[in-house]
ModelCIF file with pLDDT and N, C-alpha, C, O atoms, coordinates in Angstrom:
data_MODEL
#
_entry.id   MODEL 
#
_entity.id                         1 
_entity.type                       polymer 
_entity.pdbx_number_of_molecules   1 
#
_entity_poly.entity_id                      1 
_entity_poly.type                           'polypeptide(L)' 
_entity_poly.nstd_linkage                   no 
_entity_poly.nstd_monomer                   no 
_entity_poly.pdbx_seq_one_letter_code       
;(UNK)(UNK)(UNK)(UNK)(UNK)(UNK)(UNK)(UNK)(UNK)(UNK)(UNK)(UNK)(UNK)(UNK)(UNK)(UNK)
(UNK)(UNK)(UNK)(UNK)(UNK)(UNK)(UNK)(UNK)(UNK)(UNK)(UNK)(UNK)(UNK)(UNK)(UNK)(UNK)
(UNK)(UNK)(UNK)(UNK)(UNK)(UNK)(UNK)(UNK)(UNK)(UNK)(UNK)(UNK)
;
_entity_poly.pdbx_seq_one_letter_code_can   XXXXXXXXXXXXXXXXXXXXXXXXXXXXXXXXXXXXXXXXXXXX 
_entity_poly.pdbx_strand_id                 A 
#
loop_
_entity_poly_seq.entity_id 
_entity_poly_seq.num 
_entity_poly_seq.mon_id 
_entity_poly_seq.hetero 
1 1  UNK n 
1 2  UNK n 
1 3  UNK n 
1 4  UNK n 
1 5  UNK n 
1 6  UNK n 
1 7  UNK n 
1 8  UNK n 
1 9  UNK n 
1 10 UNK n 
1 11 UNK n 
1 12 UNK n 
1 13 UNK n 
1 14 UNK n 
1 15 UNK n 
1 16 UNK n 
1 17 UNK n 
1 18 UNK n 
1 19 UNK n 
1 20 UNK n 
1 21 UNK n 
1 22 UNK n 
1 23 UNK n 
1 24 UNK n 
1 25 UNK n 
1 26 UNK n 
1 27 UNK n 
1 28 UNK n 
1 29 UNK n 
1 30 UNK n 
1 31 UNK n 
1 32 UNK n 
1 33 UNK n 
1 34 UNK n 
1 35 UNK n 
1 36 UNK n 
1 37 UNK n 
1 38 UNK n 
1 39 UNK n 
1 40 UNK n 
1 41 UNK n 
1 42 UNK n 
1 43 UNK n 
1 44 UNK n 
#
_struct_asym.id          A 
_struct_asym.entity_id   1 
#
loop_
_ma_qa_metric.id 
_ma_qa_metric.mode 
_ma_qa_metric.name 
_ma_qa_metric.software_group_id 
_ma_qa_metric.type 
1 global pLDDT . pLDDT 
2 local  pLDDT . pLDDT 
#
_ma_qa_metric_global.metric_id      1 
_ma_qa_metric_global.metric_value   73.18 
_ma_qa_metric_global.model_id       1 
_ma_qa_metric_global.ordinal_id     1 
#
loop_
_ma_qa_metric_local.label_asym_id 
_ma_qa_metric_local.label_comp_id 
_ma_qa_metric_local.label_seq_id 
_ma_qa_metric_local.metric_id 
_ma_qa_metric_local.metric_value 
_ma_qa_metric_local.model_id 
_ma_qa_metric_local.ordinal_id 
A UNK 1  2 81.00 1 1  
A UNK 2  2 74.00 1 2  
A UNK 3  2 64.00 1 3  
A UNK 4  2 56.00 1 4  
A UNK 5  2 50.00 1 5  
A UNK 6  2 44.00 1 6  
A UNK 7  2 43.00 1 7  
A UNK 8  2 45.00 1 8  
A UNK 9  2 40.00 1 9  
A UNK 10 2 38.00 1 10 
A UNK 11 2 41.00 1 11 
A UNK 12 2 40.00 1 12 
A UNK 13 2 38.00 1 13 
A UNK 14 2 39.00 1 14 
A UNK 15 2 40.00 1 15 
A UNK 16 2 40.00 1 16 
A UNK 17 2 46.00 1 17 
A UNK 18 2 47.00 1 18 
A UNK 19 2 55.00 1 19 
A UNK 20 2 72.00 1 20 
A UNK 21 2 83.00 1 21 
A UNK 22 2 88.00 1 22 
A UNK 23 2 90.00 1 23 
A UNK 24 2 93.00 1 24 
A UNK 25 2 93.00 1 25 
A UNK 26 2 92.00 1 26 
A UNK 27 2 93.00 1 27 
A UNK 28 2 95.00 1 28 
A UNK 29 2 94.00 1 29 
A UNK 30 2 94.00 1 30 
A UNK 31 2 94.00 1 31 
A UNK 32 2 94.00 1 32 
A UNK 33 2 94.00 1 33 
A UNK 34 2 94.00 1 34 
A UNK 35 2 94.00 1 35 
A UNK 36 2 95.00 1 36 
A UNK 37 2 95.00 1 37 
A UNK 38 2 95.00 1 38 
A UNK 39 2 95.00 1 39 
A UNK 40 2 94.00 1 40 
A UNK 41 2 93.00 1 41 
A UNK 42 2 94.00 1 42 
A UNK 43 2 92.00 1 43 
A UNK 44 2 89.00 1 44 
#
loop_
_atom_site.group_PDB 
_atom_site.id 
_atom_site.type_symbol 
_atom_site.label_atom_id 
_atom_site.label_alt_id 
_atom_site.label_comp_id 
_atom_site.label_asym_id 
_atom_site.label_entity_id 
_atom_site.label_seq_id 
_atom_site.pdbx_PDB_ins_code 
_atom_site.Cartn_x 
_atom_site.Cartn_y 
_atom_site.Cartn_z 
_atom_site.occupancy 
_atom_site.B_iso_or_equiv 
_atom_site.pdbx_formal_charge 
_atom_site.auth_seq_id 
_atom_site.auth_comp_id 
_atom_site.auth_asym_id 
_atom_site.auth_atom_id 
_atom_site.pdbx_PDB_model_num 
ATOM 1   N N  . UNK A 1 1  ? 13.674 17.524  29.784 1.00 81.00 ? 1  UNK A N  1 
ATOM 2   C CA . UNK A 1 1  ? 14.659 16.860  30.636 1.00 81.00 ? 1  UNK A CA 1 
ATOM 3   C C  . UNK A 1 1  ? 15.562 16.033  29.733 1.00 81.00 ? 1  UNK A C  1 
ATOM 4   O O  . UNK A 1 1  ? 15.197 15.429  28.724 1.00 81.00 ? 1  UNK A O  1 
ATOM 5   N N  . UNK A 1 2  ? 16.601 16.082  30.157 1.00 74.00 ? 2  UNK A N  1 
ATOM 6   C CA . UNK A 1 2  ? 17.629 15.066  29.297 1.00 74.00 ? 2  UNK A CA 1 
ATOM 7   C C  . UNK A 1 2  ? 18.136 13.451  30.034 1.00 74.00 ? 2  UNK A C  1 
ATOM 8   O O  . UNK A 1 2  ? 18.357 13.094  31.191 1.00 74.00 ? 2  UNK A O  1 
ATOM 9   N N  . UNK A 1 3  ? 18.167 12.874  28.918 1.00 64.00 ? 3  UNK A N  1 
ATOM 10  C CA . UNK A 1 3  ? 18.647 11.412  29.272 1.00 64.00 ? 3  UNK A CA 1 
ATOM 11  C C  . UNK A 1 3  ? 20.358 11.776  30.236 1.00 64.00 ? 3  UNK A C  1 
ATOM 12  O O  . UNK A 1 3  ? 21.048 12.760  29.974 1.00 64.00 ? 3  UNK A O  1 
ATOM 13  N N  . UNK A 1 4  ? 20.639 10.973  31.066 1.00 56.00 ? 4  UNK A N  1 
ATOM 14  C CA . UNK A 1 4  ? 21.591 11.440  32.147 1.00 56.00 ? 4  UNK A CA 1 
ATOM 15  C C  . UNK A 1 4  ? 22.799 10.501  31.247 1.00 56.00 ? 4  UNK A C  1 
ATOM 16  O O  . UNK A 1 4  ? 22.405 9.431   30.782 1.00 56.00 ? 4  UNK A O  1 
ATOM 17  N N  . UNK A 1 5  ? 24.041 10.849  31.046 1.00 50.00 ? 5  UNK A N  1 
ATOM 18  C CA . UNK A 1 5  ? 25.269 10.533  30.621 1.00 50.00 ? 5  UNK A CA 1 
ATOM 19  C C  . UNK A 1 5  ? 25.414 9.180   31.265 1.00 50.00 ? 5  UNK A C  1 
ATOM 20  O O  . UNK A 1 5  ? 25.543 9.049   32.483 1.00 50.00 ? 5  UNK A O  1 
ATOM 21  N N  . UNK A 1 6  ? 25.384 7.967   30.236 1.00 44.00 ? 6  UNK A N  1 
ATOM 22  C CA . UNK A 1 6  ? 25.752 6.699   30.509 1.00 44.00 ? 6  UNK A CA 1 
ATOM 23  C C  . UNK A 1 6  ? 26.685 6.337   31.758 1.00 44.00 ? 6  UNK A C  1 
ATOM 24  O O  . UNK A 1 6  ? 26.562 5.628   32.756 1.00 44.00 ? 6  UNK A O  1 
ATOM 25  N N  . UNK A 1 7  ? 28.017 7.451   31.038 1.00 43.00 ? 7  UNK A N  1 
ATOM 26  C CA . UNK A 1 7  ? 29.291 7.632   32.681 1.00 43.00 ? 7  UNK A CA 1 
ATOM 27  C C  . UNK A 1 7  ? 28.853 7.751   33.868 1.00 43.00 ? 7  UNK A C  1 
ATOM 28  O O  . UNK A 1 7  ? 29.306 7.062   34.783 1.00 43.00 ? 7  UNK A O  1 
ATOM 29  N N  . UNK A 1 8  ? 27.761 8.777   34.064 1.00 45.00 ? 8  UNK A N  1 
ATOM 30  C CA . UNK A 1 8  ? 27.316 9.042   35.405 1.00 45.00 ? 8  UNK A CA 1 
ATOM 31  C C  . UNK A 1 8  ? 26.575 7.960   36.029 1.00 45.00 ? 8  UNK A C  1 
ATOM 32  O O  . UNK A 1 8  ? 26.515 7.729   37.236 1.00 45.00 ? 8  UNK A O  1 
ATOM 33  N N  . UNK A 1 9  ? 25.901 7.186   34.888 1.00 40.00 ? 9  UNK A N  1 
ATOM 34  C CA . UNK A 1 9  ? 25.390 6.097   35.999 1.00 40.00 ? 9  UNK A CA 1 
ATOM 35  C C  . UNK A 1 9  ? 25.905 5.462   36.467 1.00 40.00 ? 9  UNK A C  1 
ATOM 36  O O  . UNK A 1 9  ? 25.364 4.990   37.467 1.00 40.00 ? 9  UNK A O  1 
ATOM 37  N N  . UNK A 1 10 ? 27.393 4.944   36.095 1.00 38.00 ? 10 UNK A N  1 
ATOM 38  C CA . UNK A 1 10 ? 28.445 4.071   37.099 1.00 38.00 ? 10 UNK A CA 1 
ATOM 39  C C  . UNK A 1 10 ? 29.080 4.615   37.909 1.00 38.00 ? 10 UNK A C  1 
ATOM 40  O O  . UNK A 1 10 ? 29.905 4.027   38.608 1.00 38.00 ? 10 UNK A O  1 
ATOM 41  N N  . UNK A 1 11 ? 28.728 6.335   38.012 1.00 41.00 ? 11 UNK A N  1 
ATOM 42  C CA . UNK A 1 11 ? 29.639 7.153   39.035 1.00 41.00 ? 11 UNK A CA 1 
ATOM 43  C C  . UNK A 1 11 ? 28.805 7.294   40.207 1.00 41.00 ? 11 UNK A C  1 
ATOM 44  O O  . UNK A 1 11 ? 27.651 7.631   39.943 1.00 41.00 ? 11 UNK A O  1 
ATOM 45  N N  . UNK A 1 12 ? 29.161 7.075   41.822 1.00 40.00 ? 12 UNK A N  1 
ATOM 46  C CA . UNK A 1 12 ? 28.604 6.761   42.711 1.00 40.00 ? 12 UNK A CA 1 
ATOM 47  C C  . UNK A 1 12 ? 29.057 8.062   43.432 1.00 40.00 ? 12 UNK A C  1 
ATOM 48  O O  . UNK A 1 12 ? 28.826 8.079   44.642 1.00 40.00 ? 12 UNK A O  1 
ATOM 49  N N  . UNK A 1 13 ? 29.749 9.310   42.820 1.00 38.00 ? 13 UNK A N  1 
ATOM 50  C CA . UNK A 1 13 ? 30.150 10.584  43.371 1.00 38.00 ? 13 UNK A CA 1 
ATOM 51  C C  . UNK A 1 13 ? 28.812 11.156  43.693 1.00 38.00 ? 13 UNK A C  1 
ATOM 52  O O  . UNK A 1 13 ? 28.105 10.941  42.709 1.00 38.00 ? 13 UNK A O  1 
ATOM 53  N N  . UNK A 1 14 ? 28.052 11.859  44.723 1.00 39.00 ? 14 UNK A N  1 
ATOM 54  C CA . UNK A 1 14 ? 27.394 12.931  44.987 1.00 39.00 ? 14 UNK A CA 1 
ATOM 55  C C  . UNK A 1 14 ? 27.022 13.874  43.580 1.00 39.00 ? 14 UNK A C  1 
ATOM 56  O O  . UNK A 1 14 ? 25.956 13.811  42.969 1.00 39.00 ? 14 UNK A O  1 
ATOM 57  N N  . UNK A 1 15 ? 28.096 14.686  43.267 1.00 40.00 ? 15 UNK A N  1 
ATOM 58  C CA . UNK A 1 15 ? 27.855 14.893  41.886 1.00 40.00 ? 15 UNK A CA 1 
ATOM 59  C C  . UNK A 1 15 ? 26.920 14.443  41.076 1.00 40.00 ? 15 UNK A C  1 
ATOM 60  O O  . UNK A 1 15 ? 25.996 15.060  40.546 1.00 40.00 ? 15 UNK A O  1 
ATOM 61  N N  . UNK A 1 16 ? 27.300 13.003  40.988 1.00 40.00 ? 16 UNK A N  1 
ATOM 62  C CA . UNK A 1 16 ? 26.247 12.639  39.376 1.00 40.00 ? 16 UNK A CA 1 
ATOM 63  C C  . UNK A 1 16 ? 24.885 12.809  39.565 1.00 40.00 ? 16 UNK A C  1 
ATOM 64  O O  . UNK A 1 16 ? 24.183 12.807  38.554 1.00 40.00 ? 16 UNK A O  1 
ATOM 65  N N  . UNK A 1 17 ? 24.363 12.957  40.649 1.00 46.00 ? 17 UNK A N  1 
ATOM 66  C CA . UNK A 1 17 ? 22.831 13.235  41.112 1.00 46.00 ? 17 UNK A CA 1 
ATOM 67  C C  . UNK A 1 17 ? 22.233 12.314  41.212 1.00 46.00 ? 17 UNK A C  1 
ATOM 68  O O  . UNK A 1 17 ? 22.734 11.346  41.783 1.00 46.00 ? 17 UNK A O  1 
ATOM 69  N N  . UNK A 1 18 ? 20.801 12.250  40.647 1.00 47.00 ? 18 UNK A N  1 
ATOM 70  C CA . UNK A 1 18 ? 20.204 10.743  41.073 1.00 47.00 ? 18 UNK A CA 1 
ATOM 71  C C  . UNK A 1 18 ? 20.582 9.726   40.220 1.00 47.00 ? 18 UNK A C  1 
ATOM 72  O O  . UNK A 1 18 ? 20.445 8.563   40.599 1.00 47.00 ? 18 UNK A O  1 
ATOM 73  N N  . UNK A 1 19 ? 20.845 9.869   39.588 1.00 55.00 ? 19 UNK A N  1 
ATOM 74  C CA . UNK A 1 19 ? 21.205 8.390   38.751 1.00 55.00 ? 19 UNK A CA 1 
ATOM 75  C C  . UNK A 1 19 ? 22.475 8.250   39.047 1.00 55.00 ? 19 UNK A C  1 
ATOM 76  O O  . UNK A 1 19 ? 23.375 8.158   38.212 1.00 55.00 ? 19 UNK A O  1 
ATOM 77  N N  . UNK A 1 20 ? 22.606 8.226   40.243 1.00 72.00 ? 20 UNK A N  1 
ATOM 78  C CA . UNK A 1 20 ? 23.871 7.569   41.133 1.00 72.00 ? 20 UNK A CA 1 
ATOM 79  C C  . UNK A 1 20 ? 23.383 6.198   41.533 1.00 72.00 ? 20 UNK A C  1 
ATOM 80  O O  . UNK A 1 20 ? 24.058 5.169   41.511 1.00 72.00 ? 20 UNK A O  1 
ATOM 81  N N  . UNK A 1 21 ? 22.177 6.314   41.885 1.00 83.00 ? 21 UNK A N  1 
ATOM 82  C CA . UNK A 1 21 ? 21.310 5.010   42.370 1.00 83.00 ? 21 UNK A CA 1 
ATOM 83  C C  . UNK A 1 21 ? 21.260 4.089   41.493 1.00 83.00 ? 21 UNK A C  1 
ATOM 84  O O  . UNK A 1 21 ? 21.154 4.291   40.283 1.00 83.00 ? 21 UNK A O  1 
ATOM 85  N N  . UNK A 1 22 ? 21.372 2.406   42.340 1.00 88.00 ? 22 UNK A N  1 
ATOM 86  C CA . UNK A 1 22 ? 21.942 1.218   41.045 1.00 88.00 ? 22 UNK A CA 1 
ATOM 87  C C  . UNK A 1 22 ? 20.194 1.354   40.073 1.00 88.00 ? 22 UNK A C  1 
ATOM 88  O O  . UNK A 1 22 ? 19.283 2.180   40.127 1.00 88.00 ? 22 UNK A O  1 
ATOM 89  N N  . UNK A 1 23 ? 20.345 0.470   39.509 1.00 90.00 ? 23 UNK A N  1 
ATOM 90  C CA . UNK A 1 23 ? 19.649 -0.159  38.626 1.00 90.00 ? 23 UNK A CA 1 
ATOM 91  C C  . UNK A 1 23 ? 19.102 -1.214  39.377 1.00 90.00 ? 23 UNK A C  1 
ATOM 92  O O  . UNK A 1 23 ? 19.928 -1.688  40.157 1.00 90.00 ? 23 UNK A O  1 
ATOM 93  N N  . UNK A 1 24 ? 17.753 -1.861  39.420 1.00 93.00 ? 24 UNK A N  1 
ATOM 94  C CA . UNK A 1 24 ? 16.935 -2.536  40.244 1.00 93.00 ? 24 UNK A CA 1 
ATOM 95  C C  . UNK A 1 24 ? 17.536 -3.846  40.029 1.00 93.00 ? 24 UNK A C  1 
ATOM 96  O O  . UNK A 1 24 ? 17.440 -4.773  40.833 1.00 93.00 ? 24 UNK A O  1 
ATOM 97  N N  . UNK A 1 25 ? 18.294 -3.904  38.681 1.00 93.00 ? 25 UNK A N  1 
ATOM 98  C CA . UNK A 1 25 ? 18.956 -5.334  38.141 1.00 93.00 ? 25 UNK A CA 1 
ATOM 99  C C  . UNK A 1 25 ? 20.296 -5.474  38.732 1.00 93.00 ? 25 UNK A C  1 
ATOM 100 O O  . UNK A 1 25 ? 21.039 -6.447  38.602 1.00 93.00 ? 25 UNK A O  1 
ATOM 101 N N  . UNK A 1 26 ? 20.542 -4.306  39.450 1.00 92.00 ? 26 UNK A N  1 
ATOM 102 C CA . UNK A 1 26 ? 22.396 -4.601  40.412 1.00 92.00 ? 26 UNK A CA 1 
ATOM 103 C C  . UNK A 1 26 ? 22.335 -4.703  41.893 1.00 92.00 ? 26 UNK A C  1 
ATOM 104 O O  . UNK A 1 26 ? 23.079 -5.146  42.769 1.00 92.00 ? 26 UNK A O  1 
ATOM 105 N N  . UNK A 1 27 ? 20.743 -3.917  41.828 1.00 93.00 ? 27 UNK A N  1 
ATOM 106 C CA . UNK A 1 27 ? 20.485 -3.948  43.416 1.00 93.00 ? 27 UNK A CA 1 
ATOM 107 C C  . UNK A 1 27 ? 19.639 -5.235  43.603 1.00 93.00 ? 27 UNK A C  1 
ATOM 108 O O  . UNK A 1 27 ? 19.674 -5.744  44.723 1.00 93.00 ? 27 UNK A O  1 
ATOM 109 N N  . UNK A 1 28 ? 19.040 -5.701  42.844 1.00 95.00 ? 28 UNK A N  1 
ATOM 110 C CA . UNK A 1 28 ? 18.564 -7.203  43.230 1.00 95.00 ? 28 UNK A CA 1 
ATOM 111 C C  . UNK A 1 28 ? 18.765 -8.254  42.685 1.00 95.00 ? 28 UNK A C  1 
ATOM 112 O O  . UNK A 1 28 ? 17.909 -9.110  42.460 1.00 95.00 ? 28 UNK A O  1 
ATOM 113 N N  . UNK A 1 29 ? 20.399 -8.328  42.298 1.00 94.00 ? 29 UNK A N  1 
ATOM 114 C CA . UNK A 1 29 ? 21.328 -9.166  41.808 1.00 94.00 ? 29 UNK A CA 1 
ATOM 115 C C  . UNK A 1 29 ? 21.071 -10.491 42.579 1.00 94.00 ? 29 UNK A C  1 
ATOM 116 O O  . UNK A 1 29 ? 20.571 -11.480 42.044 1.00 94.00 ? 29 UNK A O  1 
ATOM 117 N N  . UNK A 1 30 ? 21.422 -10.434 43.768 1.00 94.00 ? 30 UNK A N  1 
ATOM 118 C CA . UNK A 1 30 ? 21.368 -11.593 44.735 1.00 94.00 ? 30 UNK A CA 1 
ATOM 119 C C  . UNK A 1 30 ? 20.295 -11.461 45.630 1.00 94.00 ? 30 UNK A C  1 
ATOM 120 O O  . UNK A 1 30 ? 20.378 -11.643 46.844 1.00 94.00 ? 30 UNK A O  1 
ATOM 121 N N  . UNK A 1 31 ? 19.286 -11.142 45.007 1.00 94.00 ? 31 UNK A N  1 
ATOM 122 C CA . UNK A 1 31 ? 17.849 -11.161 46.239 1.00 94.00 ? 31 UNK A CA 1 
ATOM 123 C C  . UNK A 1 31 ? 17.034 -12.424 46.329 1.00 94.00 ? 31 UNK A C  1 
ATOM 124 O O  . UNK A 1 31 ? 16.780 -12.906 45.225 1.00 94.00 ? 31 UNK A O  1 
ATOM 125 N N  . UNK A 1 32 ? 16.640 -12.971 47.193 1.00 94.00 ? 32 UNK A N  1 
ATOM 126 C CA . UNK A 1 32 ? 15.770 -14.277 47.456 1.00 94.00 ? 32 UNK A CA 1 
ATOM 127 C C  . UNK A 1 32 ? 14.713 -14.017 46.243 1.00 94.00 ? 32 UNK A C  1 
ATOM 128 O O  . UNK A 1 32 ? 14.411 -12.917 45.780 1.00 94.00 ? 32 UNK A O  1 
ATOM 129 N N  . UNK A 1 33 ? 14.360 -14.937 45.953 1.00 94.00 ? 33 UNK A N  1 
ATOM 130 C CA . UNK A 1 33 ? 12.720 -15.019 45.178 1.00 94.00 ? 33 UNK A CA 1 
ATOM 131 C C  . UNK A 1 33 ? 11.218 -14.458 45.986 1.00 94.00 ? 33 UNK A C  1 
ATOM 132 O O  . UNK A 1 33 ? 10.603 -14.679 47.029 1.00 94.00 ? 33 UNK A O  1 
ATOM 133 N N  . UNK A 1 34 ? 11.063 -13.285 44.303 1.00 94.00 ? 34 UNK A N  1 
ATOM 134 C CA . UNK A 1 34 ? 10.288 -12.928 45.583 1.00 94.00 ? 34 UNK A CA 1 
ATOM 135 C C  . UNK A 1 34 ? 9.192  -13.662 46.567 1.00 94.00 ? 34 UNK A C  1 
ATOM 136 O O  . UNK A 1 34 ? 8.906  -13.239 47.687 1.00 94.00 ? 34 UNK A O  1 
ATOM 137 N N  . UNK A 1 35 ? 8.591  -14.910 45.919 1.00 94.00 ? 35 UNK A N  1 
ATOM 138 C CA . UNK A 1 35 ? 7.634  -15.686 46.686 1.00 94.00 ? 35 UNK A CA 1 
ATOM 139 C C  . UNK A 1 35 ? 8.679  -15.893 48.425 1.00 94.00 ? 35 UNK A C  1 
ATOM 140 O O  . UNK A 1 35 ? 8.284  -15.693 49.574 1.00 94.00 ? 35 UNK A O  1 
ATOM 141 N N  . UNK A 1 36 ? 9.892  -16.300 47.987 1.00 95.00 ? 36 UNK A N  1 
ATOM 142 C CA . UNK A 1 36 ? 10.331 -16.217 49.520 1.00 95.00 ? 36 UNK A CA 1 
ATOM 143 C C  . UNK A 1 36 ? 10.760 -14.922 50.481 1.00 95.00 ? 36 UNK A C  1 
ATOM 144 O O  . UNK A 1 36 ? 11.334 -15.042 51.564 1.00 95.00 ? 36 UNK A O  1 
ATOM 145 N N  . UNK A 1 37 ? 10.275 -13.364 49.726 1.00 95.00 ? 37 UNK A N  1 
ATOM 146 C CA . UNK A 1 37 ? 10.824 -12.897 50.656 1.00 95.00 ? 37 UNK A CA 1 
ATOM 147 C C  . UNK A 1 37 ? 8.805  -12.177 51.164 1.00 95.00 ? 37 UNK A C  1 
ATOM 148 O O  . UNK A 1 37 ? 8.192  -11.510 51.998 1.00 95.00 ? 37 UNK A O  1 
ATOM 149 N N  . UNK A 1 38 ? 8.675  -12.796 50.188 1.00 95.00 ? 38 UNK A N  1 
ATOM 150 C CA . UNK A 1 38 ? 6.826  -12.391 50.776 1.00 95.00 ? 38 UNK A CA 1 
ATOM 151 C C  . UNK A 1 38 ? 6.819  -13.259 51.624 1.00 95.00 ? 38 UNK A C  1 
ATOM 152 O O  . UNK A 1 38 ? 6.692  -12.720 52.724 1.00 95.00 ? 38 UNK A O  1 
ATOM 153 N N  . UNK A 1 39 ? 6.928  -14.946 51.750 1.00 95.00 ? 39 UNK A N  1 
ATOM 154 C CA . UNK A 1 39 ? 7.206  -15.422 53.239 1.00 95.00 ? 39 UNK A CA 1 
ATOM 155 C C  . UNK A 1 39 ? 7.617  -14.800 54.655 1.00 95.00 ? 39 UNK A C  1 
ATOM 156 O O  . UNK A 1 39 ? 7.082  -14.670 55.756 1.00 95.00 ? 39 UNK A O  1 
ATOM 157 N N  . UNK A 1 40 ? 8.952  -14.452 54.005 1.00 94.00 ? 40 UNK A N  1 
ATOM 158 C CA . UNK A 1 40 ? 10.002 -13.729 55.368 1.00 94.00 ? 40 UNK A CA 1 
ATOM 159 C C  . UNK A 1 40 ? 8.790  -12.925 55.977 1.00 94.00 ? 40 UNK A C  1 
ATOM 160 O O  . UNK A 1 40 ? 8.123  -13.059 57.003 1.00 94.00 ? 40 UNK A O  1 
ATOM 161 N N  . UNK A 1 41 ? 8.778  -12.045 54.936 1.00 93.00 ? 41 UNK A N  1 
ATOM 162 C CA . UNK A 1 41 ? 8.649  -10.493 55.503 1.00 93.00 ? 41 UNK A CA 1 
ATOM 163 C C  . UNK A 1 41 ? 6.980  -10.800 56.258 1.00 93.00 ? 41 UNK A C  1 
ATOM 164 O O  . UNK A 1 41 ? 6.678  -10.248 57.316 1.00 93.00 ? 41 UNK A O  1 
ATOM 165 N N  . UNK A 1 42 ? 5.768  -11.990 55.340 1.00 94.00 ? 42 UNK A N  1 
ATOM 166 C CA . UNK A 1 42 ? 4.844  -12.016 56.342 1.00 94.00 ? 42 UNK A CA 1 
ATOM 167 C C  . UNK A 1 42 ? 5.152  -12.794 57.859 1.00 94.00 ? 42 UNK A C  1 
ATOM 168 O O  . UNK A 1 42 ? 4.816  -12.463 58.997 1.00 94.00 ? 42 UNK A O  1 
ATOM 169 N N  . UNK A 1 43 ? 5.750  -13.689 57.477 1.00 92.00 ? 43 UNK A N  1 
ATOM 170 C CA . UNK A 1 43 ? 6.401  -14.259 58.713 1.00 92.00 ? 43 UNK A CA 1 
ATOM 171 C C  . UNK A 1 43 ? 6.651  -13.556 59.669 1.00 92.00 ? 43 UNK A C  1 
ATOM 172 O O  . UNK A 1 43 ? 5.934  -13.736 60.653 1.00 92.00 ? 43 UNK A O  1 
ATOM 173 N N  . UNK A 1 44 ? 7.822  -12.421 59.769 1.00 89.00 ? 44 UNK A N  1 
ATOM 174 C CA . UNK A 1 44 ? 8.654  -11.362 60.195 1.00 89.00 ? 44 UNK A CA 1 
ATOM 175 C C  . UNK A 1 44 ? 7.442  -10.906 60.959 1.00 89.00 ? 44 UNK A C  1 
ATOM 176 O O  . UNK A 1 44 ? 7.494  -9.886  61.647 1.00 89.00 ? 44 UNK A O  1 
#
């Protein structure tokens, strides 16, 4: 398997395939801590 083209990971086209999907560090840029979202969610 090959490492996926740096370009494609910032390309959000269908095309680029799975590494269209962010990075866990862009998608949980602004996420609560997790001790508070283990609150929420037992709370919830």
């Amino acid at each position: 398997a090959f490492h996926p083209d740096p370009a494609a990971l910032l390309n959000d086209a269908p095309e680029a395939g799975p590494t269209a999907w962010p990075t866990p560090e862009d998608a949980y840029a602004t996420a609560p801590g997790i001790t508070y979202e283990i609150a929420w969610t037992a709370s919830t």
